[in-house]
N, C-alpha and C. Protein backbone atom coordinates (compact mmCIF):
# COMPACT_ATOMS: atom_id res chain seq x y z
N UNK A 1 -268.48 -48.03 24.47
CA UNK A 1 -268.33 -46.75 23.79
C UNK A 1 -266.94 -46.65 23.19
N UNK A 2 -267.06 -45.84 22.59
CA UNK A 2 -265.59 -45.64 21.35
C UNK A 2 -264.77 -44.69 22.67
N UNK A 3 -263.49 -44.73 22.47
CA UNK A 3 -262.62 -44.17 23.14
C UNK A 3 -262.82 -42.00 22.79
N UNK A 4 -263.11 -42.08 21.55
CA UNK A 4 -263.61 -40.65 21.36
C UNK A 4 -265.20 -40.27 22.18
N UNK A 5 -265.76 -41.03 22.23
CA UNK A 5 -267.12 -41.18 23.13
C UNK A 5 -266.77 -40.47 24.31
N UNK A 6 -266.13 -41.79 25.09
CA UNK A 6 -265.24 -41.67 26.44
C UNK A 6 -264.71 -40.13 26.92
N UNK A 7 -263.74 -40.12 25.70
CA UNK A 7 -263.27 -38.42 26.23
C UNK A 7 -264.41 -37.43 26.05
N UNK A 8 -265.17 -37.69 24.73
CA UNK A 8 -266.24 -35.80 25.18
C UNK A 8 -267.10 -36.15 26.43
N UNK A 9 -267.23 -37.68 26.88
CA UNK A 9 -268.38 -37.66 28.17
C UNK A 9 -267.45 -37.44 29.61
N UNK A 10 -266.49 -36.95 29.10
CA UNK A 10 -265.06 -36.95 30.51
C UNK A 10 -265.00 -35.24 30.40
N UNK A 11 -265.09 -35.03 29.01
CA UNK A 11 -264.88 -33.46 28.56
C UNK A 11 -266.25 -32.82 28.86
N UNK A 12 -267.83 -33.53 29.17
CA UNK A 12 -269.09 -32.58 29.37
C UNK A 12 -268.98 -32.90 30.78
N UNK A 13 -268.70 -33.74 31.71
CA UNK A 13 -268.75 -33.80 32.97
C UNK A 13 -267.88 -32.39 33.51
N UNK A 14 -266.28 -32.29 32.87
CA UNK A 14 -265.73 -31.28 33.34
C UNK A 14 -266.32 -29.91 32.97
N UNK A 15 -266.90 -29.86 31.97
CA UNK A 15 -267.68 -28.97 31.04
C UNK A 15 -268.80 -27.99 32.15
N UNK A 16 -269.63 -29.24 32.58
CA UNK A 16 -270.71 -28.74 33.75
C UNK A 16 -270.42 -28.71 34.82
N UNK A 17 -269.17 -29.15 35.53
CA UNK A 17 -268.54 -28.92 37.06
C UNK A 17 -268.18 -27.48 37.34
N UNK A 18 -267.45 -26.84 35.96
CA UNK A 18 -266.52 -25.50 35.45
C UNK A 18 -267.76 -25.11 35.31
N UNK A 19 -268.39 -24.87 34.45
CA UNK A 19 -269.38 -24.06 34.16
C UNK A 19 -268.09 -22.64 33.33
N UNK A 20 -267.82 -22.50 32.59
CA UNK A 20 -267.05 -21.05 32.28
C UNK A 20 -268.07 -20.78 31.30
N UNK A 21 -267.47 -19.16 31.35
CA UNK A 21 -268.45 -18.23 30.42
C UNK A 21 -268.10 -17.88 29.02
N UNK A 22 -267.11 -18.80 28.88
CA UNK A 22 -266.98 -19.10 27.28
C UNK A 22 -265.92 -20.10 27.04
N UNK A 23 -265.88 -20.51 25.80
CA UNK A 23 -265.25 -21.83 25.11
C UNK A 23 -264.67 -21.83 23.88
N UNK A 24 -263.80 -22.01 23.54
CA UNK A 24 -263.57 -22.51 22.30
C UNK A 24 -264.76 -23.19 21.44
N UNK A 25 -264.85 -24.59 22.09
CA UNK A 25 -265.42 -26.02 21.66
C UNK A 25 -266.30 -26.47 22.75
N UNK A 26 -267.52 -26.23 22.61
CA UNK A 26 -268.70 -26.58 23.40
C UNK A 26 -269.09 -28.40 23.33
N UNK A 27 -268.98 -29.38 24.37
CA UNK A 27 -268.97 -30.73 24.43
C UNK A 27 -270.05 -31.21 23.56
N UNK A 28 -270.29 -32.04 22.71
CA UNK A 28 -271.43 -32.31 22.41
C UNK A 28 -271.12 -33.96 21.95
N UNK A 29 -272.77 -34.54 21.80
CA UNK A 29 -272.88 -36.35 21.85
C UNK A 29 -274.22 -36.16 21.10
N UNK A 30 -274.27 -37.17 20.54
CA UNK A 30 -273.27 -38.03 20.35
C UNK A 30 -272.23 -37.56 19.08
N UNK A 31 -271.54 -38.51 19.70
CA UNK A 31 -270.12 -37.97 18.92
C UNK A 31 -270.62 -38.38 17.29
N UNK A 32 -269.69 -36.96 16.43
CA UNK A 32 -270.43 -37.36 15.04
C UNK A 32 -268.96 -37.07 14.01
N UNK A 33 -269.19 -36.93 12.76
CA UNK A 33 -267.77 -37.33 12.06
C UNK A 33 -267.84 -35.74 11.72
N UNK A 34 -268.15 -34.69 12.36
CA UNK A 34 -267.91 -33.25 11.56
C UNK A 34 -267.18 -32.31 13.02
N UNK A 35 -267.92 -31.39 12.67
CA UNK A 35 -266.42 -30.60 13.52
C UNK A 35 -267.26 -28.99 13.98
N UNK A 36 -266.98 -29.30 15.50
CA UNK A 36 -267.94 -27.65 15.55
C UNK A 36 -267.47 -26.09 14.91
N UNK A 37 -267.83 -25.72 14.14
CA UNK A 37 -267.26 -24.54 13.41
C UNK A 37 -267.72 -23.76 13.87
N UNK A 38 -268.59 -23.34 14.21
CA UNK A 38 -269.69 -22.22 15.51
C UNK A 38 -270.35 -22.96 17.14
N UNK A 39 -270.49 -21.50 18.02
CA UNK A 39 -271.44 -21.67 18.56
C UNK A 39 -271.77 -20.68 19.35
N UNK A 40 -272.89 -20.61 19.86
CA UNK A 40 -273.33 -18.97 20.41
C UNK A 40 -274.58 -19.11 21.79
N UNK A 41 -275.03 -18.01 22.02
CA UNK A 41 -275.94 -18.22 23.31
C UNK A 41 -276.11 -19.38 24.09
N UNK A 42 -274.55 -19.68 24.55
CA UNK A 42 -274.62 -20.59 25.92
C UNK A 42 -275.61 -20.40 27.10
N UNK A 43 -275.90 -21.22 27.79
CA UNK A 43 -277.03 -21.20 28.72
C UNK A 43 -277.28 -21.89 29.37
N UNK A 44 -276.75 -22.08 31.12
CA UNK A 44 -277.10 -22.93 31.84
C UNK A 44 -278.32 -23.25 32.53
N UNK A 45 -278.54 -24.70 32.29
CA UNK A 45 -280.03 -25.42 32.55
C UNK A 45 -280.21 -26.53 33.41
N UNK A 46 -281.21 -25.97 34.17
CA UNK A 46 -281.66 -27.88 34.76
C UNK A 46 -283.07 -28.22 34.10
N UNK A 47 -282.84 -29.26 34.32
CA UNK A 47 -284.26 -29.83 34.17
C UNK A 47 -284.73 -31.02 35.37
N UNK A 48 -285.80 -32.24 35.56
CA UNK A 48 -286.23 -32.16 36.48
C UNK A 48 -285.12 -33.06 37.23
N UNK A 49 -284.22 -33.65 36.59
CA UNK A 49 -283.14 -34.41 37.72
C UNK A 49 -282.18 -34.34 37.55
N UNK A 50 -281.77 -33.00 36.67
CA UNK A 50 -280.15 -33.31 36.27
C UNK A 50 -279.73 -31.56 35.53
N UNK A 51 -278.97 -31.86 34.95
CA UNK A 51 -278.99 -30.07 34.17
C UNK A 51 -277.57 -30.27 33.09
N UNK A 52 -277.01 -29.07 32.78
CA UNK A 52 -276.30 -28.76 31.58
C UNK A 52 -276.61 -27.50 30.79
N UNK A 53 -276.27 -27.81 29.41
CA UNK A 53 -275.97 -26.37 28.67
C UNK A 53 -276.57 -26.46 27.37
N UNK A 54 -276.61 -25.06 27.27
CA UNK A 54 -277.67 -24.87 26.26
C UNK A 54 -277.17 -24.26 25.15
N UNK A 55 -277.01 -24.02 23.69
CA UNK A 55 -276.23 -23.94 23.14
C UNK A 55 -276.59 -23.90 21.53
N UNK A 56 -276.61 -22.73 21.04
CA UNK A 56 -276.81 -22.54 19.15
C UNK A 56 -275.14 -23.66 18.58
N UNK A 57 -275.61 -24.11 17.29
CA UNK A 57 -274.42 -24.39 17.06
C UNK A 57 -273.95 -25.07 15.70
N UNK A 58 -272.89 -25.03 15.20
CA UNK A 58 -273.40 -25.55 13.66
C UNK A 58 -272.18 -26.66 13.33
N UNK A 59 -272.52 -27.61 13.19
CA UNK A 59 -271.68 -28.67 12.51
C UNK A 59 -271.09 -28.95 11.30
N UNK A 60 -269.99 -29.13 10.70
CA UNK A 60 -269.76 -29.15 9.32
C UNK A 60 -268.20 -30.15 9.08
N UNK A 61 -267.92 -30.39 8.19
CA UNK A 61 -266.66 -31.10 7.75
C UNK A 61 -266.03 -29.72 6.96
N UNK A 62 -266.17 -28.51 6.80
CA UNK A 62 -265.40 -27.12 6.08
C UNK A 62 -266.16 -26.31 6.81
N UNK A 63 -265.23 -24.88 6.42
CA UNK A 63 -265.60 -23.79 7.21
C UNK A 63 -266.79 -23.42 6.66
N UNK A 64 -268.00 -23.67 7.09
CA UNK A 64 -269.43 -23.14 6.35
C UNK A 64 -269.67 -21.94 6.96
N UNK A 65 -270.43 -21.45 6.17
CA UNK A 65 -270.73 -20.03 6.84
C UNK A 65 -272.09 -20.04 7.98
N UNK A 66 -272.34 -19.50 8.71
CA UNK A 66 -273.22 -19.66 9.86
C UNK A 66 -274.97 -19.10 8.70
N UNK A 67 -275.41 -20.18 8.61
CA UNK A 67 -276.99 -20.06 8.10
C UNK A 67 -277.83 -20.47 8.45
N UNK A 68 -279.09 -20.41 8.34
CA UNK A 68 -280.59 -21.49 8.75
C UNK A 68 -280.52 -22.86 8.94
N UNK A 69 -279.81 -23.08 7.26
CA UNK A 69 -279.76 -25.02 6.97
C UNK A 69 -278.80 -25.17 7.97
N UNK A 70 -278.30 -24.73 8.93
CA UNK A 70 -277.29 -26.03 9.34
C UNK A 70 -277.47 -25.52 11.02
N UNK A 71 -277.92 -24.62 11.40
CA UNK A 71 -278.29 -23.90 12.70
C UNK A 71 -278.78 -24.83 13.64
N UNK A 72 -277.90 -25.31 14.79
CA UNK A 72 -279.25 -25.98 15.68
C UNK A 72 -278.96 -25.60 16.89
N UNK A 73 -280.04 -26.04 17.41
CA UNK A 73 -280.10 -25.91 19.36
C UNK A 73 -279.55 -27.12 19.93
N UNK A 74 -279.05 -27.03 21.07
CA UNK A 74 -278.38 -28.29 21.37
C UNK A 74 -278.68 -28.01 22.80
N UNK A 75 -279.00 -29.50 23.56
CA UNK A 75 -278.68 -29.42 25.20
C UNK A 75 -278.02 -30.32 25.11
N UNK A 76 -277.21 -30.12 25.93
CA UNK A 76 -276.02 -31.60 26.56
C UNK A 76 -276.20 -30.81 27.75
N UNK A 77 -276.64 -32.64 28.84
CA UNK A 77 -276.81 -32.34 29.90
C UNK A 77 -276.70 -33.87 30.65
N UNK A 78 -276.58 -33.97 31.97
CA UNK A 78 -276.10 -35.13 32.64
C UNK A 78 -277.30 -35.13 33.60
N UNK A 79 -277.75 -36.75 34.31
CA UNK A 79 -278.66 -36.93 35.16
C UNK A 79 -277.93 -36.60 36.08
N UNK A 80 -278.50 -35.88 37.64
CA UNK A 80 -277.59 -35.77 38.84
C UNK A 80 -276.89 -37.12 39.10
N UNK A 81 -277.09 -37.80 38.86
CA UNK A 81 -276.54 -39.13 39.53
C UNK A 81 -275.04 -39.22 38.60
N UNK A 82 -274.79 -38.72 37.18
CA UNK A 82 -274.56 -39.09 36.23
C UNK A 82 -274.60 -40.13 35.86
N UNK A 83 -275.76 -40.94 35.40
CA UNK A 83 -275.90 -42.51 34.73
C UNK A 83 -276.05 -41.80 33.45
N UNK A 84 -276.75 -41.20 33.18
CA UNK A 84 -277.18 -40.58 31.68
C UNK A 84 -276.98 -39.88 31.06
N UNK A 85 -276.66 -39.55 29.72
CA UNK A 85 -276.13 -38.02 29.36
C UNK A 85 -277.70 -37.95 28.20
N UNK A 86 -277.70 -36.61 28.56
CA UNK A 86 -279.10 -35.96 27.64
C UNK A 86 -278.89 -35.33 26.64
N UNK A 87 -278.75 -35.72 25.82
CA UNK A 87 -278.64 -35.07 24.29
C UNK A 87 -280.24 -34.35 23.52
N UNK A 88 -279.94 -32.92 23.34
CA UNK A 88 -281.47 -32.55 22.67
C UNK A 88 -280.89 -31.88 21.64
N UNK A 89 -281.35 -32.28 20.50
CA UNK A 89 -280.64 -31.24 19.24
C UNK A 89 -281.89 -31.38 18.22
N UNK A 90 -282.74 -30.05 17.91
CA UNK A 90 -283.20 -29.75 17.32
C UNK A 90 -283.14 -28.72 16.28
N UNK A 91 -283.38 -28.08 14.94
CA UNK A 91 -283.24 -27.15 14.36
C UNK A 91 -283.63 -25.79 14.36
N UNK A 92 -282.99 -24.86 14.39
CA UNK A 92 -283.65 -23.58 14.86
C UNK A 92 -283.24 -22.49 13.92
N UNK A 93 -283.63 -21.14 13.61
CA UNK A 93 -283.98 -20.64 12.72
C UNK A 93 -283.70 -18.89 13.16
N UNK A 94 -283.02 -17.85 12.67
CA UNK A 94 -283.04 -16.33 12.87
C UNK A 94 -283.27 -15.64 11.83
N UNK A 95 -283.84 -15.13 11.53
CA UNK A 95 -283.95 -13.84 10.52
C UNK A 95 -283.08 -13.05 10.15
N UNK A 96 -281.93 -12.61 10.74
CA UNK A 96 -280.70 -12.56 10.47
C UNK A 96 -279.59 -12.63 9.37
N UNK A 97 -280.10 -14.10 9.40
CA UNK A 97 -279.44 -15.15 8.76
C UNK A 97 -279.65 -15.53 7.38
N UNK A 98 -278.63 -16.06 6.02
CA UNK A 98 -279.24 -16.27 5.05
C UNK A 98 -279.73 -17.97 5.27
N UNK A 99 -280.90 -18.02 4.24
CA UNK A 99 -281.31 -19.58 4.31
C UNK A 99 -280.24 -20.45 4.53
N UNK A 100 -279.41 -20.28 3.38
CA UNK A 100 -278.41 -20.99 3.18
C UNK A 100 -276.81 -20.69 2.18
N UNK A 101 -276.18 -21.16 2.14
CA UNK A 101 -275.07 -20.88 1.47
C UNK A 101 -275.40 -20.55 -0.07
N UNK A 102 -276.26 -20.82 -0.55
CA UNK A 102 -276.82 -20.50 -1.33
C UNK A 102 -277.80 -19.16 -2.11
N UNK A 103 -277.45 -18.32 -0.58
CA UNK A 103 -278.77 -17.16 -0.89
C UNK A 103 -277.12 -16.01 -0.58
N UNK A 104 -275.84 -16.75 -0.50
CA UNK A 104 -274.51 -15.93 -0.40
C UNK A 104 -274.18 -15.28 -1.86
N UNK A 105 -273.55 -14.76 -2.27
CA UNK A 105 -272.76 -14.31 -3.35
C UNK A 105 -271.77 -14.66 -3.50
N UNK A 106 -271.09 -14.61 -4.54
CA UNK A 106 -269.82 -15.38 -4.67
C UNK A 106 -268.83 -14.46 -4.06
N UNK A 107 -268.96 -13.44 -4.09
CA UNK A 107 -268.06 -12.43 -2.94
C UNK A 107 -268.27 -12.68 -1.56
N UNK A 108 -269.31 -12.74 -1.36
CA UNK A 108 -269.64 -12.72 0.12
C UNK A 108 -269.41 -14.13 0.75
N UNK A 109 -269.15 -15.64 -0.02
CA UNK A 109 -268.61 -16.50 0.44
C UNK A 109 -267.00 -16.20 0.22
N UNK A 110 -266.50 -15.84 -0.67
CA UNK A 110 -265.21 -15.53 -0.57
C UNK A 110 -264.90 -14.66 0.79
N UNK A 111 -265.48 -13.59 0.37
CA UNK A 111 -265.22 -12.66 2.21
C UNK A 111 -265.10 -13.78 3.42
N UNK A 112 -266.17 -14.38 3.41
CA UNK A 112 -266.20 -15.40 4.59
C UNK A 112 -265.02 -16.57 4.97
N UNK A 113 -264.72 -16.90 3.83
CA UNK A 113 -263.61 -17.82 4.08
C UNK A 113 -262.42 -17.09 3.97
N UNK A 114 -262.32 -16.15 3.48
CA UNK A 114 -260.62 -15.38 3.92
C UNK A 114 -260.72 -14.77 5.17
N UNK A 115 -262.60 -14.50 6.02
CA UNK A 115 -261.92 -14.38 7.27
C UNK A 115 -262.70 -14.65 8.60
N UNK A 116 -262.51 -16.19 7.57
CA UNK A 116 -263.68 -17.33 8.89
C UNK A 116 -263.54 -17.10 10.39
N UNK A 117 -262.26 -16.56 10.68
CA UNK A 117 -262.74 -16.55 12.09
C UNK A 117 -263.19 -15.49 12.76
N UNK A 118 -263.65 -14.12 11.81
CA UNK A 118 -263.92 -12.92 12.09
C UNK A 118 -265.55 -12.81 11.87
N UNK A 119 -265.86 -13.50 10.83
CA UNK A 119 -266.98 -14.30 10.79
C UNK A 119 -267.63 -15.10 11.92
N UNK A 120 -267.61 -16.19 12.30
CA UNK A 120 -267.92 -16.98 13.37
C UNK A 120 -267.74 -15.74 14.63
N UNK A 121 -266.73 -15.02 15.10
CA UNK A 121 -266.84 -14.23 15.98
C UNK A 121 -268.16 -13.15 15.73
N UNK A 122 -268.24 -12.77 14.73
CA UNK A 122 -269.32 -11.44 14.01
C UNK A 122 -270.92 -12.41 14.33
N UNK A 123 -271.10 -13.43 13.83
CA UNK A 123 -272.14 -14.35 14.08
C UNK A 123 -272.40 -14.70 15.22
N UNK A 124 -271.36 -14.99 16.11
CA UNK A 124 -271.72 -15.50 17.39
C UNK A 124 -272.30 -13.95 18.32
N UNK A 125 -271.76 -13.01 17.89
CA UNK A 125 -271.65 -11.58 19.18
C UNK A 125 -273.50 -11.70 18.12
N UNK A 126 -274.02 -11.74 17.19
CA UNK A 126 -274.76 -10.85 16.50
C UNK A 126 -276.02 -11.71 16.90
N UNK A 127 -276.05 -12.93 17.34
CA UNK A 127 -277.15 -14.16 17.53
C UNK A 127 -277.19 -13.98 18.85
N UNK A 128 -276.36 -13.79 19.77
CA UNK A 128 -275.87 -13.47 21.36
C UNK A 128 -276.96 -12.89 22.03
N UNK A 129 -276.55 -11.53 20.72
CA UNK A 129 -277.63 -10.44 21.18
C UNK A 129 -278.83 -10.23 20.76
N UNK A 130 -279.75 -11.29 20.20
CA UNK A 130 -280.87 -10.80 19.87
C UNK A 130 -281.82 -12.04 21.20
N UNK A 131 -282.82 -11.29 21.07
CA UNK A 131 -283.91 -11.87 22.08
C UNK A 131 -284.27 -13.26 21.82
N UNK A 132 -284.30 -14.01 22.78
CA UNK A 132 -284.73 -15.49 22.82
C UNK A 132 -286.13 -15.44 21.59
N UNK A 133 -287.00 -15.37 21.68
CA UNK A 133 -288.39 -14.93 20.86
C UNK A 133 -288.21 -14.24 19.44
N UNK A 134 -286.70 -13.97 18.80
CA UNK A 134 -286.97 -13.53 17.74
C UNK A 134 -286.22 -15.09 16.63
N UNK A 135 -285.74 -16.04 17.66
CA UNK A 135 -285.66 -17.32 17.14
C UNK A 135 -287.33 -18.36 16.89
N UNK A 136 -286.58 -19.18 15.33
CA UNK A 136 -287.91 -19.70 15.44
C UNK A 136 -287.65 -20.96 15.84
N UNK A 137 -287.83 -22.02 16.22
CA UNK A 137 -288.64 -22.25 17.48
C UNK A 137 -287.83 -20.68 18.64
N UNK A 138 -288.67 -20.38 19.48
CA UNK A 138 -288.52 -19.31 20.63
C UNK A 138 -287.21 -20.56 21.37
N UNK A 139 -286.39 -19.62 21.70
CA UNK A 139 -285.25 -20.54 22.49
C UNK A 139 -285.79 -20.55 23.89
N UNK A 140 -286.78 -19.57 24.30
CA UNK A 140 -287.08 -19.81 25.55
C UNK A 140 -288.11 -20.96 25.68
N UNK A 141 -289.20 -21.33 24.49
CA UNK A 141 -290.00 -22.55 24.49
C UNK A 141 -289.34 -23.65 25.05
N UNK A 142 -287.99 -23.48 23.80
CA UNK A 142 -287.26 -24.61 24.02
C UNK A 142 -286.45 -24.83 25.10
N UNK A 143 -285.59 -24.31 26.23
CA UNK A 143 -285.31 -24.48 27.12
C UNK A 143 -286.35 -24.57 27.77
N UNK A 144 -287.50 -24.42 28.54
CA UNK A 144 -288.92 -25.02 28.56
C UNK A 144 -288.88 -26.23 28.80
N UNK A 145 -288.71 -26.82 27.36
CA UNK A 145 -289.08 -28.38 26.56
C UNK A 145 -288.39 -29.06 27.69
N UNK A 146 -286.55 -28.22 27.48
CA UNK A 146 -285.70 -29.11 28.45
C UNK A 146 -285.81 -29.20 29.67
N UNK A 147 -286.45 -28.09 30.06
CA UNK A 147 -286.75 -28.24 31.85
C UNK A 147 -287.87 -28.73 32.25
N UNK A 148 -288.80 -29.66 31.25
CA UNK A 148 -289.69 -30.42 31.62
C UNK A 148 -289.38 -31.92 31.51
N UNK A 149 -288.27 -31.99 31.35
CA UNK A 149 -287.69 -33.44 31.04
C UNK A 149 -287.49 -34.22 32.14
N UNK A 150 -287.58 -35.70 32.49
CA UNK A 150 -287.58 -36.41 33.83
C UNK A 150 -287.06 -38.06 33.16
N UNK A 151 -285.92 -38.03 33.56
CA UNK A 151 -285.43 -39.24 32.86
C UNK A 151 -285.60 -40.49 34.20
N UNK A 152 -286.98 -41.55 33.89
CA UNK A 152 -286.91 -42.15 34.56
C UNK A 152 -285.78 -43.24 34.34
N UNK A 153 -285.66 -43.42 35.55
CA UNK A 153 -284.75 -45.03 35.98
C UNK A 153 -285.15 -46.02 36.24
């Protein structure tokens, strides 16, 4: 593994020992060349031999604005033993939300980037609070998915 590997699987081990009720920068794998700019409705999970966290979240190389196209669900999670780390990242969807950067205005991306981090805070409290079931896939399906998981050895 790459030495950046190394540290986020040193950084999700400490990640799930702590367990805290909020973060800056939520651990995630595999490691990729962009940069977490959001993330929202954390959520601790097991599944059938191991557990971790559950997690909205959006990836980008610039400050994008929080939309549909780039929205996903994420588990990062470790086997009890830790031999394995469980990566689940699928795409997920709010009503909320515009499709995409594209359905913005040219004001309303300007607003956003003069005050990206009031933004990402406004997005994260506003996704927080809406009900598992008004996401599409249902976030509760999907934590589900993850707690039916059994990583044989």
């Amino acid at each position: 593994m790459s030495p950046r590997a190394g540290e986020t699987l040193d950084n999700l081990k400490d990640f799930l020992a702590q367990k805290p009720a909020a973060v800056d920068q939520a651990p995630f794998l595999p490691v990729i060349n962009y940069g977490q700019v959001f993330h929202s409705n954390l959520a601790w999970l097991d599944f059938q031999n191991g557990s971790g966290v559950r997690f909205l979240a959006i990836y980008a190389q610039e400050p994008a604005p929080v939309d549909n196209r780039a929205l996903i669900y994420t588990f990062q999670g470790l086997t009890g033993d830790g031999r394995y780390v469980v990566s689940v990242i699928l795409p997920v969807n709010h009503p909320s939300l515009p499709a995409d950067a594209n359905a913005l205005s040219i004001d309303e991306l300007k607003s956003i980037a003069e005050n990206y981090d009031t933004h990402r805070a406004e997005m994260a409290s506003l996704l927080s609070s809406q009900p598992d079931d008004s996401f599409t896939p249902d976030l509760d399906k999907l934590d589900q998915l993850v707690a039916s998981l059994a990583i044989e050895r």
